[in-house]
C-alpha atoms as a PDB file:
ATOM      1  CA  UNK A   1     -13.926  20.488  -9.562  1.00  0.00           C
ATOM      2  CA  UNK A   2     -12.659  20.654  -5.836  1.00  0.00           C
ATOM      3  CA  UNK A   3     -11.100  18.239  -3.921  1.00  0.00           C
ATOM      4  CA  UNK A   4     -14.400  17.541  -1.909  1.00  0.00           C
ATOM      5  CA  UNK A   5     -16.439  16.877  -4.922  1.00  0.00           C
ATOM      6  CA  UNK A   6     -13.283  13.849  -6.454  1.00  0.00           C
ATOM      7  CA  UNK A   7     -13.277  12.545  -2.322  1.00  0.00           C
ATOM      8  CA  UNK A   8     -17.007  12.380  -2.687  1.00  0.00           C
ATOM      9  CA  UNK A   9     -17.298  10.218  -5.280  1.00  0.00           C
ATOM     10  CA  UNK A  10     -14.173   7.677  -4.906  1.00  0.00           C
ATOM     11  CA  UNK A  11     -15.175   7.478  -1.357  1.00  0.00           C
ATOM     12  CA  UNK A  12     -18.877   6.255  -2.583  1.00  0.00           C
ATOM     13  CA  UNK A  13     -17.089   4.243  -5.490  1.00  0.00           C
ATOM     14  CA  UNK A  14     -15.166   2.561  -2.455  1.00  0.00           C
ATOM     15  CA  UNK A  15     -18.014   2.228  -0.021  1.00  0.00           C
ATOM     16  CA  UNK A  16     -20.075   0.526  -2.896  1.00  0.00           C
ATOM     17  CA  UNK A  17     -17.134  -1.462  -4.330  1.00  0.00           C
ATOM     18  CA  UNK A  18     -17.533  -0.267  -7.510  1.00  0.00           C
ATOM     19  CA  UNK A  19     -15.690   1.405 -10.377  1.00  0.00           C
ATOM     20  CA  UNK A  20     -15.741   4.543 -11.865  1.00  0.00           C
ATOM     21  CA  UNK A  21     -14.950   5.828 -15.732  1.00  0.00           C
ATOM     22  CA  UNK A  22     -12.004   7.707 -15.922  1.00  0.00           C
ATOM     23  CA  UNK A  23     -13.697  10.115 -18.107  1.00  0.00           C
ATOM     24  CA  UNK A  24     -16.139  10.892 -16.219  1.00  0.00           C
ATOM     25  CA  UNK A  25     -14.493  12.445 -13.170  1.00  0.00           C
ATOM     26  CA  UNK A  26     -12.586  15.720 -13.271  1.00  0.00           C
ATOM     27  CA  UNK A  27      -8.672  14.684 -12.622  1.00  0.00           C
ATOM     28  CA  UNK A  28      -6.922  16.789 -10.348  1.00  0.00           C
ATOM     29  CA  UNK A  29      -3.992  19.185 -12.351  1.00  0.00           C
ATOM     30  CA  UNK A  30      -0.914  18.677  -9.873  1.00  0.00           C
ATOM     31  CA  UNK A  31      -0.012  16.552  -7.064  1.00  0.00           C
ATOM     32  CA  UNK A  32      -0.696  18.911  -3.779  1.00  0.00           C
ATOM     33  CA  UNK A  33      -4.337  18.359  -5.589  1.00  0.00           C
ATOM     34  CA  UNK A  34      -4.334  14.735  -5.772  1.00  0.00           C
ATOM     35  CA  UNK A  35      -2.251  14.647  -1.791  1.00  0.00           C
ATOM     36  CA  UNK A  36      -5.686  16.721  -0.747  1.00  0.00           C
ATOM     37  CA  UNK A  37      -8.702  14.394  -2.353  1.00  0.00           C
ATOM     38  CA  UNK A  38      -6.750  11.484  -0.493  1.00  0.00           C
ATOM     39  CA  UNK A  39      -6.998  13.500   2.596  1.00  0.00           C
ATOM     40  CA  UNK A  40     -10.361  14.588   2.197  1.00  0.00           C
ATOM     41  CA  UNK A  41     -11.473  10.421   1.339  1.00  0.00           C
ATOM     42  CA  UNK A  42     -10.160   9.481   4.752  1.00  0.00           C
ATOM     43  CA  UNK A  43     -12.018  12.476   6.304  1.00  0.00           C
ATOM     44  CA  UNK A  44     -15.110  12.127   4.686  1.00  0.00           C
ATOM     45  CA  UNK A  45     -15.826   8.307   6.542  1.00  0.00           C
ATOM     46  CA  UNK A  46     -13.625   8.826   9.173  1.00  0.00           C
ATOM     47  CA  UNK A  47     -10.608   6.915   8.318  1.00  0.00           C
ATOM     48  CA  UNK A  48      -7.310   6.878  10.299  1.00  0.00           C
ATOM     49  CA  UNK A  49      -4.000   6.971   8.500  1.00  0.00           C
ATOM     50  CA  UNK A  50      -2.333   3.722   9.569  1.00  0.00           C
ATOM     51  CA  UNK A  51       0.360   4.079   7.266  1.00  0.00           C
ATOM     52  CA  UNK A  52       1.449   4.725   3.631  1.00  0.00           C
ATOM     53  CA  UNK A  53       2.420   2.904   0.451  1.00  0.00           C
ATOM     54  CA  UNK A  54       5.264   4.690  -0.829  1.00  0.00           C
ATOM     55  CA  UNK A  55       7.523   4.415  -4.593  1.00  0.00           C
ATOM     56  CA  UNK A  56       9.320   6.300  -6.982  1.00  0.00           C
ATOM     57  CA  UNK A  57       8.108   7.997 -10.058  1.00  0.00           C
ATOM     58  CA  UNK A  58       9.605   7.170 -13.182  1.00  0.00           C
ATOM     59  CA  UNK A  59      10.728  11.068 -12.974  1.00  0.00           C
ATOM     60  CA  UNK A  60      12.682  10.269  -9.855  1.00  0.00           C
ATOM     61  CA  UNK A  61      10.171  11.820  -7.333  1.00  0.00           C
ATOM     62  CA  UNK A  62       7.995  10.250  -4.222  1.00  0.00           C
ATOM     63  CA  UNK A  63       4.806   9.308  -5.054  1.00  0.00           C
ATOM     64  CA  UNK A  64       2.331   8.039  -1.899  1.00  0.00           C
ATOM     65  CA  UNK A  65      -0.816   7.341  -0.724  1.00  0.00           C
ATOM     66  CA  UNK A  66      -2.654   7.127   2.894  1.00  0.00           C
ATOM     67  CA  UNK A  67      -3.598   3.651   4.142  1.00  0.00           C
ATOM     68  CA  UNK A  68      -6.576   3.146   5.969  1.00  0.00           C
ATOM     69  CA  UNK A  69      -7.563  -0.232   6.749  1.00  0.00           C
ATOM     70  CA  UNK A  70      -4.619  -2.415   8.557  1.00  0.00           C
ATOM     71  CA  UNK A  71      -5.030  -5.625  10.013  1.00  0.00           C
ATOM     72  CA  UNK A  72      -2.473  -7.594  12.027  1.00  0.00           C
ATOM     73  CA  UNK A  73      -2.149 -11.526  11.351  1.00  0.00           C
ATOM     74  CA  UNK A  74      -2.234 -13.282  14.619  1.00  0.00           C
ATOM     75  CA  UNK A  75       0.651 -14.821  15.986  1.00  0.00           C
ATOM     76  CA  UNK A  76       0.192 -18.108  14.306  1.00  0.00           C
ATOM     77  CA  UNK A  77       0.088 -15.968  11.147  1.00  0.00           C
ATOM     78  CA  UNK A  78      -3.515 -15.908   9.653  1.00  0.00           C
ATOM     79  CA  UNK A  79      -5.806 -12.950   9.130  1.00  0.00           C
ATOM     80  CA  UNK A  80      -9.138 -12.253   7.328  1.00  0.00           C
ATOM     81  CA  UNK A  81      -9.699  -9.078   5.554  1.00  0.00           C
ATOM     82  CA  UNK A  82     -12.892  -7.779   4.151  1.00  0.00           C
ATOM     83  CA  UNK A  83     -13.742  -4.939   2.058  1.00  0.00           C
ATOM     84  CA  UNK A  84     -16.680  -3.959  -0.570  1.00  0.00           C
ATOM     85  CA  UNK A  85     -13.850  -4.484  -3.417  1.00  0.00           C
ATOM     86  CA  UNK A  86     -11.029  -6.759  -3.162  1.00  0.00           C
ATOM     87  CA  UNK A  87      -9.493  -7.168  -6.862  1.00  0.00           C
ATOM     88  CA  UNK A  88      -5.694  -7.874  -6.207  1.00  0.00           C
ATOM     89  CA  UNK A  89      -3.109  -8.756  -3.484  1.00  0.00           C
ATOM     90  CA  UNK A  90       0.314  -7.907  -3.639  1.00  0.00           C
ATOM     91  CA  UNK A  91       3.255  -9.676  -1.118  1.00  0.00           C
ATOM     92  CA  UNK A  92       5.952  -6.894   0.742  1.00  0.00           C
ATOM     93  CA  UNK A  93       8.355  -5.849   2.971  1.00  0.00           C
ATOM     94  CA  UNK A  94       7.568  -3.124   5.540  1.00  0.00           C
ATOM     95  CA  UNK A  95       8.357  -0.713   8.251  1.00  0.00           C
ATOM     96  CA  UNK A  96       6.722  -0.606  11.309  1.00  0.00           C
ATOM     97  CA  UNK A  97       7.961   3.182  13.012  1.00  0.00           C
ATOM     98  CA  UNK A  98       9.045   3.156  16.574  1.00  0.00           C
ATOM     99  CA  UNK A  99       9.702   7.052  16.193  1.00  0.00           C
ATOM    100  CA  UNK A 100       7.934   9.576  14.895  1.00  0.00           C
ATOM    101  CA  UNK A 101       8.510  10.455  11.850  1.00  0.00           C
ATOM    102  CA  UNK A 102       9.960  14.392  11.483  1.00  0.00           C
ATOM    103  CA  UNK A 103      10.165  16.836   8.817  1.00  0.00           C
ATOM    104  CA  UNK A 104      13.613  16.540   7.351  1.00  0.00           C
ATOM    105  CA  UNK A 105      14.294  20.150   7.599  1.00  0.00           C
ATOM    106  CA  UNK A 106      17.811  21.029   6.745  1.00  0.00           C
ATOM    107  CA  UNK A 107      19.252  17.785   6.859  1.00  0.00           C
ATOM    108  CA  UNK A 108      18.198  15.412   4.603  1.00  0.00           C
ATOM    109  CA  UNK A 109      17.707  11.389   6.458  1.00  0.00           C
ATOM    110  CA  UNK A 110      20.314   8.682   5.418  1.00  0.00           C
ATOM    111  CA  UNK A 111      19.798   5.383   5.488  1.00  0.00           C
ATOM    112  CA  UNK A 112      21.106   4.902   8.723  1.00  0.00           C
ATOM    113  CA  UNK A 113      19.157   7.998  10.329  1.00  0.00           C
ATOM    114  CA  UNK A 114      15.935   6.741   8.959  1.00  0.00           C
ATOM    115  CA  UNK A 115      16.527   2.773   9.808  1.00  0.00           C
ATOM    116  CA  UNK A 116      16.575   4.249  13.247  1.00  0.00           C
ATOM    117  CA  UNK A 117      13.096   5.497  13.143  1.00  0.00           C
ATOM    118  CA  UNK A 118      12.368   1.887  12.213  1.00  0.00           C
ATOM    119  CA  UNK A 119      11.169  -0.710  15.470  1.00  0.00           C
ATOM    120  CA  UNK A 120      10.080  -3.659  12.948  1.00  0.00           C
ATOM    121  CA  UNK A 121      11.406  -5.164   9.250  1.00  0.00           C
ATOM    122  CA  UNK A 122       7.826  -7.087   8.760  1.00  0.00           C
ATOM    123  CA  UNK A 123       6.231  -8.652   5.846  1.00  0.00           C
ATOM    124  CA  UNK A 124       2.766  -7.598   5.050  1.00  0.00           C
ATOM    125  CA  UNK A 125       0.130  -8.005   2.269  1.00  0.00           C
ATOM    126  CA  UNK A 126      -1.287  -5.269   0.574  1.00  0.00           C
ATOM    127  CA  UNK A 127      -4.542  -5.691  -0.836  1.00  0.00           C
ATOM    128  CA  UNK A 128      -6.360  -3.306  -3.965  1.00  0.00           C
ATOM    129  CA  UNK A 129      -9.620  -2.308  -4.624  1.00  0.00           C
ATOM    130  CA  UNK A 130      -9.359  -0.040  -7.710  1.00  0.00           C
ATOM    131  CA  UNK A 131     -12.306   3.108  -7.730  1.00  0.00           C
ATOM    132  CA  UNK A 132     -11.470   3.563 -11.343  1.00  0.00           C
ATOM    133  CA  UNK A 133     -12.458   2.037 -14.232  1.00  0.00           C
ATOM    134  CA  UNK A 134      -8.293   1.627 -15.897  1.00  0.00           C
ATOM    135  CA  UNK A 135      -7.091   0.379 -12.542  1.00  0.00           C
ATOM    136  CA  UNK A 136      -3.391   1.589 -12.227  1.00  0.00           C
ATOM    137  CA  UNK A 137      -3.331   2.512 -16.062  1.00  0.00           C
ATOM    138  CA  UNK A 138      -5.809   5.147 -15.116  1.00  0.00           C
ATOM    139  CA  UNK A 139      -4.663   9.044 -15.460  1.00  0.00           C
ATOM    140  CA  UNK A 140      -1.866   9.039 -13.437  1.00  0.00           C
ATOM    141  CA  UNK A 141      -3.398  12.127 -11.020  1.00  0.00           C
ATOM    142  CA  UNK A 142      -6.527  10.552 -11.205  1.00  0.00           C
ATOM    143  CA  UNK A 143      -4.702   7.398 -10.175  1.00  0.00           C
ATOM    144  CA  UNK A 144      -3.049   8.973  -6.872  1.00  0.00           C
ATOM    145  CA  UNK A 145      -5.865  10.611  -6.230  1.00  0.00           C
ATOM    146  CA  UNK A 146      -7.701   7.267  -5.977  1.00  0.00           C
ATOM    147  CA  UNK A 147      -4.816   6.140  -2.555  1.00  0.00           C
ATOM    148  CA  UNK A 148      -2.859   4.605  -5.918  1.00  0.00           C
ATOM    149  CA  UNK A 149      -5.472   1.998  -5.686  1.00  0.00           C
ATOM    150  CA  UNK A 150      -5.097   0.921  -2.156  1.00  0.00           C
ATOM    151  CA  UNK A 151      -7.886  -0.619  -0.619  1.00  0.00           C
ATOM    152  CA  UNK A 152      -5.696  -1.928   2.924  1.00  0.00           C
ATOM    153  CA  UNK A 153      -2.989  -3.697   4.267  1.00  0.00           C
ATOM    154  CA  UNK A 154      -2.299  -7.180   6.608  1.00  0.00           C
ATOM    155  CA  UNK A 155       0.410  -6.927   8.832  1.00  0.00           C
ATOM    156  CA  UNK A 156       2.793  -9.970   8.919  1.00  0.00           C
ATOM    157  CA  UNK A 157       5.784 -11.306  10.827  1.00  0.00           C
ATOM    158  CA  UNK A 158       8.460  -9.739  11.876  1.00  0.00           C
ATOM    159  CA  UNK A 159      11.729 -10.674   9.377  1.00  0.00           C
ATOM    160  CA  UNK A 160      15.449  -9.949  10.013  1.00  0.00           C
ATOM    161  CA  UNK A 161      17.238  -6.759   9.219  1.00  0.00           C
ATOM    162  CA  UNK A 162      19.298  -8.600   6.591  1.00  0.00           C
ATOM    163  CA  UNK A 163      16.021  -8.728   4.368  1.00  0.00           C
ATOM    164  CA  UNK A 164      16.470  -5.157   3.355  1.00  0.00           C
ATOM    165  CA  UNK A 165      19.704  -5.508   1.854  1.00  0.00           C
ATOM    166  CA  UNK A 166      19.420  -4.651  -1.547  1.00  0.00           C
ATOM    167  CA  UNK A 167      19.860  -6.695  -4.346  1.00  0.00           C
ATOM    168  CA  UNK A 168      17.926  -9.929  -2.489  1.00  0.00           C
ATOM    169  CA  UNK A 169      15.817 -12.109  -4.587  1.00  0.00           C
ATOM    170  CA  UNK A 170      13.369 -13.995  -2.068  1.00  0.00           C
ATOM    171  CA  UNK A 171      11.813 -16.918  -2.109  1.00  0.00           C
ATOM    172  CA  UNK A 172       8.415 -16.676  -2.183  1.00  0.00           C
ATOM    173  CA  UNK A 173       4.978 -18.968  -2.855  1.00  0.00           C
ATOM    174  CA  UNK A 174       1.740 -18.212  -3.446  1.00  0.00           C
ATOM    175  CA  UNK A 175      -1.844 -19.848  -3.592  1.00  0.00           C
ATOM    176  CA  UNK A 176      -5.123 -18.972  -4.077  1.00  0.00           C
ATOM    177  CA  UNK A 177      -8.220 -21.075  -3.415  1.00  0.00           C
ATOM    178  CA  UNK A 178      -5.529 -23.809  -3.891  1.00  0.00           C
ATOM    179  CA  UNK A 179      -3.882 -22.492  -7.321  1.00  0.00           C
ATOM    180  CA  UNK A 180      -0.294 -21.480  -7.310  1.00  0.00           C
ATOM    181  CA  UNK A 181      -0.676 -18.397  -8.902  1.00  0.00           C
ATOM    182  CA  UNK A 182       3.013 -17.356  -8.264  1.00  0.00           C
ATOM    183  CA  UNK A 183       6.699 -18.788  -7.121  1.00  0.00           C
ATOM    184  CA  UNK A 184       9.541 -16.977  -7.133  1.00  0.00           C
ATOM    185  CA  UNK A 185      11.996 -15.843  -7.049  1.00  0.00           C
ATOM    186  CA  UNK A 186      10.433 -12.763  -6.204  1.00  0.00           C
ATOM    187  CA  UNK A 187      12.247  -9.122  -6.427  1.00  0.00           C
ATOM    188  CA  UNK A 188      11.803  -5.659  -4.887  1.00  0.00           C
ATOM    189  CA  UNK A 189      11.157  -3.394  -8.395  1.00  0.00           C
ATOM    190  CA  UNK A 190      13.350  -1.185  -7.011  1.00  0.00           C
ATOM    191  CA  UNK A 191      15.863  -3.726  -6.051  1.00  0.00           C
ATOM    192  CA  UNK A 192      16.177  -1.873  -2.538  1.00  0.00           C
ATOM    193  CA  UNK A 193      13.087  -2.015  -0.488  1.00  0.00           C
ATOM    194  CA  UNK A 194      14.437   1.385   1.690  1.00  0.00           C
ATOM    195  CA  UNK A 195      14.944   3.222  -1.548  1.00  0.00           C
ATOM    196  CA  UNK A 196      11.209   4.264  -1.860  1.00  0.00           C
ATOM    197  CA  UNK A 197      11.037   4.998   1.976  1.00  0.00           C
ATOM    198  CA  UNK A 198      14.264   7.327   2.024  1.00  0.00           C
ATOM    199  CA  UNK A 199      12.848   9.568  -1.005  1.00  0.00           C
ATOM    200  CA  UNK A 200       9.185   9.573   1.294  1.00  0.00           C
ATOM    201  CA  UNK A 201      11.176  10.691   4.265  1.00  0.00           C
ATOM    202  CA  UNK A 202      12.875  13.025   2.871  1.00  0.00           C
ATOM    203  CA  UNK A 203      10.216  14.854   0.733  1.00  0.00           C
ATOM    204  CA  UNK A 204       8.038  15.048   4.053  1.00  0.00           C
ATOM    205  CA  UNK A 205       5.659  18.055   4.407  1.00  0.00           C
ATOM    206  CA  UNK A 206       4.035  16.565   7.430  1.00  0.00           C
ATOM    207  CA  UNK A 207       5.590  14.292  10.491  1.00  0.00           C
ATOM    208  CA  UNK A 208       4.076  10.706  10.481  1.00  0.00           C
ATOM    209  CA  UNK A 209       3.317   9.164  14.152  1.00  0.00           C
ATOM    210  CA  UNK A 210       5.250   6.366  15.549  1.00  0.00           C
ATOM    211  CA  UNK A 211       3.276   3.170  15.256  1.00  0.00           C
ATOM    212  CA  UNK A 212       2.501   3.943  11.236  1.00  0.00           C
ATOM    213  CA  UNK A 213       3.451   1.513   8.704  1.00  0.00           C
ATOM    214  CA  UNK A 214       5.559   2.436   5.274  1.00  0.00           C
ATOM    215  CA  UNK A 215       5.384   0.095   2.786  1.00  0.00           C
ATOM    216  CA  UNK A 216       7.233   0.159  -0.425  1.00  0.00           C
ATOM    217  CA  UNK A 217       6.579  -2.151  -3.332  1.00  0.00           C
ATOM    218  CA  UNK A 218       5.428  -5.329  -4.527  1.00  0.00           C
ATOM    219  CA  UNK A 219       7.815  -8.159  -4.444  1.00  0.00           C
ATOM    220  CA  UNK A 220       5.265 -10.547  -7.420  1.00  0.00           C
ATOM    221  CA  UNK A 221       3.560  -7.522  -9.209  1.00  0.00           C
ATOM    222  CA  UNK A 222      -0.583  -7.293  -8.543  1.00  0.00           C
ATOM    223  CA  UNK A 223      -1.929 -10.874  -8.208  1.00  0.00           C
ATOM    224  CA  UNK A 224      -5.612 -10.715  -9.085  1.00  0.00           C
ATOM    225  CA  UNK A 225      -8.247 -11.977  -6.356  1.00  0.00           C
ATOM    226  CA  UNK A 226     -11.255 -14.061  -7.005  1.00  0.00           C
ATOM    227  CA  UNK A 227     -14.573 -12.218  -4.838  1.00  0.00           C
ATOM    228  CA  UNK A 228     -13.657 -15.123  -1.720  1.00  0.00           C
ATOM    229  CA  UNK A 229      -9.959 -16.058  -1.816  1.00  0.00           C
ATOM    230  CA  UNK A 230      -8.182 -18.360   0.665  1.00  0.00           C
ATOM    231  CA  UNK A 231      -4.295 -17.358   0.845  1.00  0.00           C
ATOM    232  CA  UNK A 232      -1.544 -18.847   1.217  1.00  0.00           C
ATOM    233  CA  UNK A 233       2.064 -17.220   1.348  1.00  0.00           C
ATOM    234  CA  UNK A 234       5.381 -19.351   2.035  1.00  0.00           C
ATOM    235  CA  UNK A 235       8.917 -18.645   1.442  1.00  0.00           C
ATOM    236  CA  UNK A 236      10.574 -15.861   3.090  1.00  0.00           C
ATOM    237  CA  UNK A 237       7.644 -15.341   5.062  1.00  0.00           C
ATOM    238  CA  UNK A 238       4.166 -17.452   6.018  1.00  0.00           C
ATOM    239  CA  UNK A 239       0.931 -16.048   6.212  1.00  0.00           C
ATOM    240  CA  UNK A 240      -2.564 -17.129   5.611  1.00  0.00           C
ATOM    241  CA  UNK A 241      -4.799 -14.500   4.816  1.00  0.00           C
ATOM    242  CA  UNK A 242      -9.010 -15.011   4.217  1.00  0.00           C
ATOM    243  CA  UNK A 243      -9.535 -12.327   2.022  1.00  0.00           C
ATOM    244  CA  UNK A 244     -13.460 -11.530   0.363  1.00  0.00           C
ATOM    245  CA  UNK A 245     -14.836  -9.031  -1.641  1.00  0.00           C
ATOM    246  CA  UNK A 246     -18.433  -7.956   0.357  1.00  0.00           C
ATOM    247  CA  UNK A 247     -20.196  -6.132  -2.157  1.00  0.00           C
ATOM    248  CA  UNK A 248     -23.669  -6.881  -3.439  1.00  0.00           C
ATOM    249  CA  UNK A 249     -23.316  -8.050  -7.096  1.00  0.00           C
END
């Protein structure tokens, strides 16, 4: 099955805000194949890349996927976010690029090389909106085929550099409709949030534009989402995010 035929039907799955059986779809046999049916979603309905969620395979590699829909909270921190599937939020840290974003070429980025690619250290809250029936236990090709489940992003504050240090635990609140569905201590699963980033950056194929957003990791694993959810984060960061499922059940 090509690329175009996979893109075809997650990008209906996602237009819909429905899921898909596993089994049913044809999952791509290496990587570069899965990297192309994300491509071809975004070109199919005309999506910009506004950034990338990016982590590390249990094998050691980099593992991404596009993002397409970014919104920015307002100053006062609040934002609404709509999309036909919303199933599950996830608090992070971020990277907003003031450079662009080379091929590494012959010499590989360091931390400090890439940091200065960086303009803004920002919180953020990536939402998912699974295509596939297994969610993130879905083939693991299908799975990155599918944007690793990405369904867009919110934008936060701005946060200090020292919130990248590794090692942090953060404090870190969350409510739903009212519920406290998590407190913290929350932790970056890779206990560095650059660690993901510097493996992206430096297995680059293709620059990425100043402006984009690289985010790299849940700090309170994949909180599920009721269809209309009023959010509330506090802690190391605030932010109030409307978020609503817009699908017709």
């Amino acid at each position: 099955m090509s690329a175009a035929t996979l893109a075809r039907q997650l990008s209906d799955a996602d237009n819909q805000g429905i899921r898909l059986a596993s089994a049913s779809l044809t999952e791509p046999t290496t990587p570069a194949e899965a990297f192309a049916v994300q491509r071809e979603t975004l070109s199919l309905n005309n999506w910009l890349t506004g950034g990338y969620k990016v982590a590390i395979r249990p094998d050691g590699s980099s593992v991404s996927a596009p993002m397409a829909h970014i919104t920015h909270a307002s100053e006062s921190g609040t934002a609404g976010f709509e999309r036909p599937a919303v199933d599950a939020l996830e608090v992070e840290i971020c990277f907003v690029l003031g450079k662009d974003l080379a091929v590494p070429g012959d010499t590989p980025y360091t931390r400090e090389t890439l940091l200065d690619h960086v303009a803004t250290i920002s919180s953020g809250v990536e939402f998912l909106g699974h295509r596939l029936d297994g969610g993130s236990k879905s083939p693991a090709l299908l799975f990155l085929a599918d944007r690793l489940g990405n369904a867009g992003y919110v934008l936060g504050e701005e946060l200090p550099a020292k919130m990248i240090e590794p090692g942090l635990a953060y404090p870190l609140t969350i409510t739903i409709n009212g519920d406290t569905v998590f407190t913290g201590p929350a932790k970056h699963p890779n206990d560095d949030p650059v660690a993901a980033f510097l493996l992206f950056a430096n297995a680059l194929t293709d620059p990425v534009a100043k402006g984009r957003i690289i985010t790299t990791g849940s700090l309170c694993g994949a909180i599920p989402t009721p269809a209309r959810a009023a959010i509330a984060i506090s802690g190391f960061t605030t932010l109030t995010v409307t978020a609503a499922s817009t699908r017709e059940d």
